[in-house]
C-alpha atoms as a PDB file:
ATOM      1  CA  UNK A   1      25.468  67.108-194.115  1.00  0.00           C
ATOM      2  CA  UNK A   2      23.491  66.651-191.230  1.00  0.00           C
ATOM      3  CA  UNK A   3      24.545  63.254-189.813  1.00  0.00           C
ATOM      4  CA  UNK A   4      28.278  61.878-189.854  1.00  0.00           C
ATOM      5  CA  UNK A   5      29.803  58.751-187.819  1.00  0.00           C
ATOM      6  CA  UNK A   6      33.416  57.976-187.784  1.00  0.00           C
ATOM      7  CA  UNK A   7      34.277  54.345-186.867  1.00  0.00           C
ATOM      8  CA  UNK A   8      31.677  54.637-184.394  1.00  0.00           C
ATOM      9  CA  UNK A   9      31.835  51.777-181.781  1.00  0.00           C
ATOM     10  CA  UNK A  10      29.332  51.259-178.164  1.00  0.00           C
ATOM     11  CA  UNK A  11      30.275  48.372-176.173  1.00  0.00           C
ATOM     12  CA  UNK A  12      28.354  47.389-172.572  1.00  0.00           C
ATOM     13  CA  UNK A  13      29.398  45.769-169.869  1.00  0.00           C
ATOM     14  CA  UNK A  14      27.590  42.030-169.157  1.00  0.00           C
ATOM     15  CA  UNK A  15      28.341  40.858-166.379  1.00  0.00           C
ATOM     16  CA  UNK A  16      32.024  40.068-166.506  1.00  0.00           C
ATOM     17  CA  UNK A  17      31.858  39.954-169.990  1.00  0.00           C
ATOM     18  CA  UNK A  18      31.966  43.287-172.600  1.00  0.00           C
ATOM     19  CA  UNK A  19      29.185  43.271-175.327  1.00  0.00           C
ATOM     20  CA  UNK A  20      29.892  44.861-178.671  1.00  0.00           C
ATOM     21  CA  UNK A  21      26.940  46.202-180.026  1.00  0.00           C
ATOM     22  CA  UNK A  22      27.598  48.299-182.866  1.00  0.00           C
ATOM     23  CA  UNK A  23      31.613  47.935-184.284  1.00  0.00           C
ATOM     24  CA  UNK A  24      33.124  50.993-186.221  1.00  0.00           C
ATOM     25  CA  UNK A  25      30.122  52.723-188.037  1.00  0.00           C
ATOM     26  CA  UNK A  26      30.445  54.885-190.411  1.00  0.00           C
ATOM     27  CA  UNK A  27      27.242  57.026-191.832  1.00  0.00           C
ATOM     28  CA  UNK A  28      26.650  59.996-193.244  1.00  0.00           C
ATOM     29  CA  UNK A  29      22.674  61.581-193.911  1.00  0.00           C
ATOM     30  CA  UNK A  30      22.453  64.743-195.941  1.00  0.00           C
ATOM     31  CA  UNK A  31      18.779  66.861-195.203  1.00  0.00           C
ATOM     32  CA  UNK A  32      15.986  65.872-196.967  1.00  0.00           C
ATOM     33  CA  UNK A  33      17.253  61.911-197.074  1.00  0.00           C
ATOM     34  CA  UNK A  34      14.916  59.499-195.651  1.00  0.00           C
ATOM     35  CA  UNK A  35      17.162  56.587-194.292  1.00  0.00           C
ATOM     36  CA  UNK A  36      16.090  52.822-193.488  1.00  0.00           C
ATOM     37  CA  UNK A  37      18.073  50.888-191.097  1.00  0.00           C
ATOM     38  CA  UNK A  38      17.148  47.482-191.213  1.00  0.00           C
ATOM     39  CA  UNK A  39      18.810  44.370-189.607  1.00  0.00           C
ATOM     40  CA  UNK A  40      17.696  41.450-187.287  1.00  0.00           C
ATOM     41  CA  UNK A  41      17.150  41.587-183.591  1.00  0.00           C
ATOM     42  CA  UNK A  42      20.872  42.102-181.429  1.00  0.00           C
ATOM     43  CA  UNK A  43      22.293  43.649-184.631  1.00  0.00           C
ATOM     44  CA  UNK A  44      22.740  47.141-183.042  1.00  0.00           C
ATOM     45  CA  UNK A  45      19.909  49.243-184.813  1.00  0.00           C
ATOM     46  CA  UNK A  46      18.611  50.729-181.578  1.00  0.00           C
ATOM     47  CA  UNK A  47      22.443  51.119-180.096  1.00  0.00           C
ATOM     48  CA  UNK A  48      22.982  53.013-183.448  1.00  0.00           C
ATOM     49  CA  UNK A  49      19.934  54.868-183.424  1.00  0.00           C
ATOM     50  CA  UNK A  50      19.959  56.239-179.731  1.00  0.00           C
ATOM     51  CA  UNK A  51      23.350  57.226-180.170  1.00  0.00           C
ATOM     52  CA  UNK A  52      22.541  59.257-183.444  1.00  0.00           C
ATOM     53  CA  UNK A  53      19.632  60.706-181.698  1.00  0.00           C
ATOM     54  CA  UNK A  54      21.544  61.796-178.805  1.00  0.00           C
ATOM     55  CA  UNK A  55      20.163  59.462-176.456  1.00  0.00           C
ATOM     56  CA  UNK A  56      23.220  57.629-175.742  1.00  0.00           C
ATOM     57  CA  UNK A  57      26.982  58.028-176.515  1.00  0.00           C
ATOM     58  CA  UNK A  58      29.633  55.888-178.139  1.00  0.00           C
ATOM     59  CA  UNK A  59      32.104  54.297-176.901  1.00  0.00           C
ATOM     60  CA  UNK A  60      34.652  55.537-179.167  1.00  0.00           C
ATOM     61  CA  UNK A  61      34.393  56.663-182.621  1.00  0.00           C
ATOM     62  CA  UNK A  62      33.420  60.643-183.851  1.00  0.00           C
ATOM     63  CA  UNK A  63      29.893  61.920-184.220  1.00  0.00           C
ATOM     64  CA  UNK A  64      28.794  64.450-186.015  1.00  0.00           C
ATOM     65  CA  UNK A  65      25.524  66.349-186.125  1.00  0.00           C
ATOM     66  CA  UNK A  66      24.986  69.661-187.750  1.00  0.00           C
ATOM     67  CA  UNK A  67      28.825  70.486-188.129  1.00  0.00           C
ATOM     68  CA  UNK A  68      29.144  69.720-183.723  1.00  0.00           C
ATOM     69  CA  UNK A  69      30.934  66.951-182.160  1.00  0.00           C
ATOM     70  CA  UNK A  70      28.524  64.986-180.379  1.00  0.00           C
ATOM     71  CA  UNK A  71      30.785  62.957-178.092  1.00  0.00           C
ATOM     72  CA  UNK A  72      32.435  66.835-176.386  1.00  0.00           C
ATOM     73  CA  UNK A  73      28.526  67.528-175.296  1.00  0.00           C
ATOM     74  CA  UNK A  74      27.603  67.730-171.901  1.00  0.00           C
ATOM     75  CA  UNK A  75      24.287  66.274-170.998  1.00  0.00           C
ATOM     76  CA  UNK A  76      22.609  69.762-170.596  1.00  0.00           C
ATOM     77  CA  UNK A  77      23.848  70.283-174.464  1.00  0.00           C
ATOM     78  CA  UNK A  78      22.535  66.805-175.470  1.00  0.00           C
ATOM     79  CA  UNK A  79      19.337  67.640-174.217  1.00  0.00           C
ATOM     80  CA  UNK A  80      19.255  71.265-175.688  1.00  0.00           C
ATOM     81  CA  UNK A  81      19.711  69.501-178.685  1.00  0.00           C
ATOM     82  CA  UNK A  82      17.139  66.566-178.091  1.00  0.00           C
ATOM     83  CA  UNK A  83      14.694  69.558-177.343  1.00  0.00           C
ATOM     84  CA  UNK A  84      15.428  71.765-180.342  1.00  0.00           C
ATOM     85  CA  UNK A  85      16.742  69.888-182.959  1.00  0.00           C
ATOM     86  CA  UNK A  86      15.879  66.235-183.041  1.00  0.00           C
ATOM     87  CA  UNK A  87      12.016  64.400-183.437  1.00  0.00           C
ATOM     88  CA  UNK A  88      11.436  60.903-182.176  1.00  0.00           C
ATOM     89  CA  UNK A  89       7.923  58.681-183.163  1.00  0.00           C
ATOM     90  CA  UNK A  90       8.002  55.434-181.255  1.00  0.00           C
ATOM     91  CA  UNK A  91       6.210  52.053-181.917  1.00  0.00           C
ATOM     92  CA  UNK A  92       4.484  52.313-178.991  1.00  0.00           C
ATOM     93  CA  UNK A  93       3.398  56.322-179.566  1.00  0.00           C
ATOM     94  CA  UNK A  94       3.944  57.006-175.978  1.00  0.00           C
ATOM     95  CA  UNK A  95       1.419  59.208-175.317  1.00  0.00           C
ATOM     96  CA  UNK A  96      -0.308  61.112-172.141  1.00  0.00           C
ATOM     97  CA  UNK A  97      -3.479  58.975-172.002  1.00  0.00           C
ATOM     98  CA  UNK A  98      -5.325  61.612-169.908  1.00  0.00           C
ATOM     99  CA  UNK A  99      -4.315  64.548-172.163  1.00  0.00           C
ATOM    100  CA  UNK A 100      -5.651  65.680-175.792  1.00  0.00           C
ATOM    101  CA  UNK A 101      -4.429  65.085-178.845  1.00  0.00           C
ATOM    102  CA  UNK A 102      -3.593  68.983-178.807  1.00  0.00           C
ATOM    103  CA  UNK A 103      -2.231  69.079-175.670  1.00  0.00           C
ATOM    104  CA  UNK A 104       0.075  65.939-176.228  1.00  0.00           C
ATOM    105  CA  UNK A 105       1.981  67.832-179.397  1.00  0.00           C
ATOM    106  CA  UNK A 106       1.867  70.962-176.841  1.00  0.00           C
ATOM    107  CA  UNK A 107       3.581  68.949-174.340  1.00  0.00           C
ATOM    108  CA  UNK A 108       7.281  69.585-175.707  1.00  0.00           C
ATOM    109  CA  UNK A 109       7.263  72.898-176.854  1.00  0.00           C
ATOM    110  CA  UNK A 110       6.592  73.779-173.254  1.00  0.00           C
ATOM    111  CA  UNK A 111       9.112  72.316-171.868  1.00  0.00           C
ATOM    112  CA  UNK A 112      11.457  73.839-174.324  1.00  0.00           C
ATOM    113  CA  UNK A 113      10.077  77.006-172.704  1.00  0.00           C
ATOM    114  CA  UNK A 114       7.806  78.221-176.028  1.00  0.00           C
ATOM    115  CA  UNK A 115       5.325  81.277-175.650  1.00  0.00           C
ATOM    116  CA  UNK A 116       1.777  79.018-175.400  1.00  0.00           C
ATOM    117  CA  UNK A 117      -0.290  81.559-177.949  1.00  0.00           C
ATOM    118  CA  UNK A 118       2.690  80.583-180.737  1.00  0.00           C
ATOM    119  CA  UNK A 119       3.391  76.892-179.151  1.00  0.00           C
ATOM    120  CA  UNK A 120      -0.848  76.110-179.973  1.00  0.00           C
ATOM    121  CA  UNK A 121      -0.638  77.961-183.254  1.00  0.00           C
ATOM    122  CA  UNK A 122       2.048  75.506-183.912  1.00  0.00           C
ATOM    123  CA  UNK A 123       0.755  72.565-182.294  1.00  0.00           C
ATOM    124  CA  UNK A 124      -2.681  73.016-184.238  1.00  0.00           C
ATOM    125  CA  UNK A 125      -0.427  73.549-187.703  1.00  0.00           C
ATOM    126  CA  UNK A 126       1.085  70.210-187.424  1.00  0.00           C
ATOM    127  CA  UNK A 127      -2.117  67.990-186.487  1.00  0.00           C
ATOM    128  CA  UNK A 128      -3.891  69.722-189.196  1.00  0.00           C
ATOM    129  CA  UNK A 129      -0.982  69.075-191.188  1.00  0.00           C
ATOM    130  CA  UNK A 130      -1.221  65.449-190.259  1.00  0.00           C
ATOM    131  CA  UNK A 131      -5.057  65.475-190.787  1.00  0.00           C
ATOM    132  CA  UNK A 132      -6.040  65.424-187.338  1.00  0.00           C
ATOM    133  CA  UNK A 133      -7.760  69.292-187.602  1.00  0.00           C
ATOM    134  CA  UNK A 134     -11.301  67.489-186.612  1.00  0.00           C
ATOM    135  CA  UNK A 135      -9.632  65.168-183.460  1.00  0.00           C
ATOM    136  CA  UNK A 136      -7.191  67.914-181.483  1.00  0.00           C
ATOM    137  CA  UNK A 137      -9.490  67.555-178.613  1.00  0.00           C
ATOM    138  CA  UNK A 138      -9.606  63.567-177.949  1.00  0.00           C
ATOM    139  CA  UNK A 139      -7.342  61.921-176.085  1.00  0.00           C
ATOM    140  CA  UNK A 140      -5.369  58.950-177.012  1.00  0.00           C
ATOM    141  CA  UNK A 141      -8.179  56.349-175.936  1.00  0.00           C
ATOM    142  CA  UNK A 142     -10.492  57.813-178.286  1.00  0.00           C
ATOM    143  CA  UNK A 143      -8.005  57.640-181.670  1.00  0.00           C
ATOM    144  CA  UNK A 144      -7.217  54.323-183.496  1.00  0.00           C
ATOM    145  CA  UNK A 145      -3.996  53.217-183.630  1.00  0.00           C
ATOM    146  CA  UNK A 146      -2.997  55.014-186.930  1.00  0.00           C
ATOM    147  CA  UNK A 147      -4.354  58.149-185.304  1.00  0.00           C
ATOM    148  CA  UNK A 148      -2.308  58.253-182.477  1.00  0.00           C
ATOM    149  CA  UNK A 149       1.050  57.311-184.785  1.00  0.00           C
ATOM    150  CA  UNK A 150      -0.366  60.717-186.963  1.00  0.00           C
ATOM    151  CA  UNK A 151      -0.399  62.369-183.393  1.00  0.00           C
ATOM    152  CA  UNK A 152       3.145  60.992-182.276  1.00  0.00           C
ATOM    153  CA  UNK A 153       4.126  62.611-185.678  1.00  0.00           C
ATOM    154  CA  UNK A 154       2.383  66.065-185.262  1.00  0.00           C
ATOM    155  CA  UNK A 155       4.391  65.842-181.905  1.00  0.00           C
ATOM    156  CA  UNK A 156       7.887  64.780-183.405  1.00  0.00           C
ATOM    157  CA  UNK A 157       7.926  68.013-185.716  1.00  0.00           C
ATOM    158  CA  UNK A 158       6.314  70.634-183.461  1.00  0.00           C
ATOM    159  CA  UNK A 159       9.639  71.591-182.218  1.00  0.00           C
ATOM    160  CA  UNK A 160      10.618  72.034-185.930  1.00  0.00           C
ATOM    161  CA  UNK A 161      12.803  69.685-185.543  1.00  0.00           C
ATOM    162  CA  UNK A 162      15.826  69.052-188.574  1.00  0.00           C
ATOM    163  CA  UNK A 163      15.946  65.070-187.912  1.00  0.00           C
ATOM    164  CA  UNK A 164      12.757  62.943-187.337  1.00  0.00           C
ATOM    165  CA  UNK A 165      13.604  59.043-185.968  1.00  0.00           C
ATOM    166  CA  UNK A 166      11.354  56.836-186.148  1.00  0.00           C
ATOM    167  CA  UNK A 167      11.583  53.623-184.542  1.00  0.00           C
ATOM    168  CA  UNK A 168       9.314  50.864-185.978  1.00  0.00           C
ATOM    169  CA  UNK A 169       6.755  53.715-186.997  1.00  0.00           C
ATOM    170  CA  UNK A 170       4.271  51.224-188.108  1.00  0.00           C
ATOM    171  CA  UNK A 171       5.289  48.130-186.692  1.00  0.00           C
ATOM    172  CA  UNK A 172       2.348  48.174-184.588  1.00  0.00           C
ATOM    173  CA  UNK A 173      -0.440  49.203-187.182  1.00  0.00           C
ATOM    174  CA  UNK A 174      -2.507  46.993-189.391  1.00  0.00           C
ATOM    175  CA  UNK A 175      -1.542  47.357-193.311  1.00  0.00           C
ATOM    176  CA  UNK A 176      -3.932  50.031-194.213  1.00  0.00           C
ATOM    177  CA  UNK A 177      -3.095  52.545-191.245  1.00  0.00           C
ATOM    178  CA  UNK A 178       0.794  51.111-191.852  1.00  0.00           C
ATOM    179  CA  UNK A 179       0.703  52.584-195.360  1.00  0.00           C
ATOM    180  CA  UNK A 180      -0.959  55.629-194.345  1.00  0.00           C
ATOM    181  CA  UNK A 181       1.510  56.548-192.083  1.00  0.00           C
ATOM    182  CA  UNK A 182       4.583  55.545-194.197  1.00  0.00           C
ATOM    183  CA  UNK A 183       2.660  57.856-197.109  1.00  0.00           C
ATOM    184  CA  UNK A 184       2.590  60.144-194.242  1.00  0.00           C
ATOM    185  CA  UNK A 185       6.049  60.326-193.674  1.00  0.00           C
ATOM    186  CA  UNK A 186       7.618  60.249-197.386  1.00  0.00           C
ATOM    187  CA  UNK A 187       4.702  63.046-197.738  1.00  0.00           C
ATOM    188  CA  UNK A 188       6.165  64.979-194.684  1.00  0.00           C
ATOM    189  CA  UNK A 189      10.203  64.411-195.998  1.00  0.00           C
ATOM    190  CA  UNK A 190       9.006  65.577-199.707  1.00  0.00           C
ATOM    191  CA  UNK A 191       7.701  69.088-198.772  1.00  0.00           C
ATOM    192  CA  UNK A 192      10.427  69.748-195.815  1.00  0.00           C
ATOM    193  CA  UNK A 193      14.165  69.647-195.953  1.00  0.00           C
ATOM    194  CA  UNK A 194      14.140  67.286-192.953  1.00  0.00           C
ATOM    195  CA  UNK A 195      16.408  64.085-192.754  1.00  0.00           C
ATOM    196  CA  UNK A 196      14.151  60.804-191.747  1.00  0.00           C
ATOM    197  CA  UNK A 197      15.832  58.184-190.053  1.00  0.00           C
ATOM    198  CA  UNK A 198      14.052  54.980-189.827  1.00  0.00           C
ATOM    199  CA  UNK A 199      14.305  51.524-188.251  1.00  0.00           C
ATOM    200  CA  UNK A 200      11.847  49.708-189.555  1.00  0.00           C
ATOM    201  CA  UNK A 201      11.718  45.404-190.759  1.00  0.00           C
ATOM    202  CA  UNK A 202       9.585  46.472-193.146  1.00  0.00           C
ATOM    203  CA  UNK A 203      11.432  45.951-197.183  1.00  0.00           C
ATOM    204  CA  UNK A 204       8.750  47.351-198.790  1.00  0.00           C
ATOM    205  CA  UNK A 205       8.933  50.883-196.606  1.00  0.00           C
ATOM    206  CA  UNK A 206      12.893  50.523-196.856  1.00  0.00           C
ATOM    207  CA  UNK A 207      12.891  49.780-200.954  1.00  0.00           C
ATOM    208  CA  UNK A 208      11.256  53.460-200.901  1.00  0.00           C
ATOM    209  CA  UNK A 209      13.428  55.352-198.972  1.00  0.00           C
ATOM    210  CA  UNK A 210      16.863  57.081-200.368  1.00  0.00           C
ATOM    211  CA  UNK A 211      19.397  54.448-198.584  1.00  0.00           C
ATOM    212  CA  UNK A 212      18.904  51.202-197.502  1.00  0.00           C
ATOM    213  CA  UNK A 213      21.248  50.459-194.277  1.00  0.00           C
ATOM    214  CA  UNK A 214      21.492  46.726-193.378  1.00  0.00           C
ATOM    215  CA  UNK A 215      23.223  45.757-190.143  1.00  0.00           C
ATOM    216  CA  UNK A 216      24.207  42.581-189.142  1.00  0.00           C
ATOM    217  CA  UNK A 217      26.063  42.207-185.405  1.00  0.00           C
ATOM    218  CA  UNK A 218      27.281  45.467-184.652  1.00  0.00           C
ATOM    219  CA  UNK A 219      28.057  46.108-188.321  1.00  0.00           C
ATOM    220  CA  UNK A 220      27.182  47.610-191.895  1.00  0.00           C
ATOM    221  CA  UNK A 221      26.880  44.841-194.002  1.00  0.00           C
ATOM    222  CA  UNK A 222      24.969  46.452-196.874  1.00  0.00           C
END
């Protein structure tokens, strides 16, 4: 098991009020699932999501990930693990504008302190791997939209990361490029043993994957 929550609970403080945003979760992803979490806006999908992906920690509850409690990390350890074990694709790609396709998958396996000859044998892997072999050297301006989600992607797994979470992945993508990146991704969890985690308001994507996680103010509801 590679994900586990224990009556996992975040609350924030609003003024003079405190804000519940996700109430006693519990969750458990084995590798190789591919995971939707689905619910409307305020019902805690991005608390629940930052806090599995170590970008945030709960209030209270026990996390899990790969065997380690989450919540006894220090934020050194949290990032060790953001760097080494964990992918994230965002809606809005968030790429370098003024770098290359190549150099924007490069970008975190340099920081994790890589050896550049492997880190661009790697890097050039995954966008070929992604079908981006004949665009490594354009930057973001030059790609369409579903080009720079396949480059966001490329970027997510050079690390080889265990967990990829994807947040809205083709939220903003028109249908074609939206279905070629969810084939993408059920392509990419098929041939690897790596869990997918999804948020996504899209019920035809979510019908696909292995579980189906609907949240509704702070809590599993389905």
């Amino acid at each position: 098991m590679i994900i586990k929550t224990t009556e996992l609970k975040r609350s924030f403080e609003v003024g003079s009020e405190t804000v519940d945003a996700i109430k006693g979760i519990n969750l458990e992803v084995d590798a190789g699932e591919f995971i939707a979490i689905m619910g409307p806006s305020g019902s805690g999908k991005t608390t629940l999501m930052n806090i599995i992906g170590c970008l945030d920690t709960p209030t209270s509850g026990e996390y899990y990930l790969n065997n380690k409690l989450v919540n006894q990390l220090n934020e050194d350890e949290l990032a060790g693990i953001r760097n080494k074990e964990i992918g994230f694709v965002f809606q809005s790609f968030h790429l370098l504008a003024k770098n290359s396709a190549l150099d924007n998958v490069l970008l975190p396996m340099k920081y994790a302190g890589a050896n550049i000859d492997e880190a661009t044998i790697r890097a050039k892997h995954v966008l070929n791997q992604v079908g981006l072999s004949d665009r490594m050297s354009h930057g973001p301006t030059e790609l369409s939209g579903g080009q720079q989600q396949r480059v966001a992607i490329a970027r997510a797994f050079a690390c080889s990361a265990k967990i990829l979470f994807a947040d809205e992945p083709t939220g903003n993508l028109d249908p074609k490029n939206g279905k070629l990146i969810s084939d993408l991704l059920f392509e990419v969890n098929a041939e690897t043993d790596n869990a997918l985690v999804i948020v996504t308001h899209d019920q035809d994507l979510a019908s696909q994957c292995d579980k189906k996680i609907e949240l509704k103010l702070g809590k599993i509801v389905d």
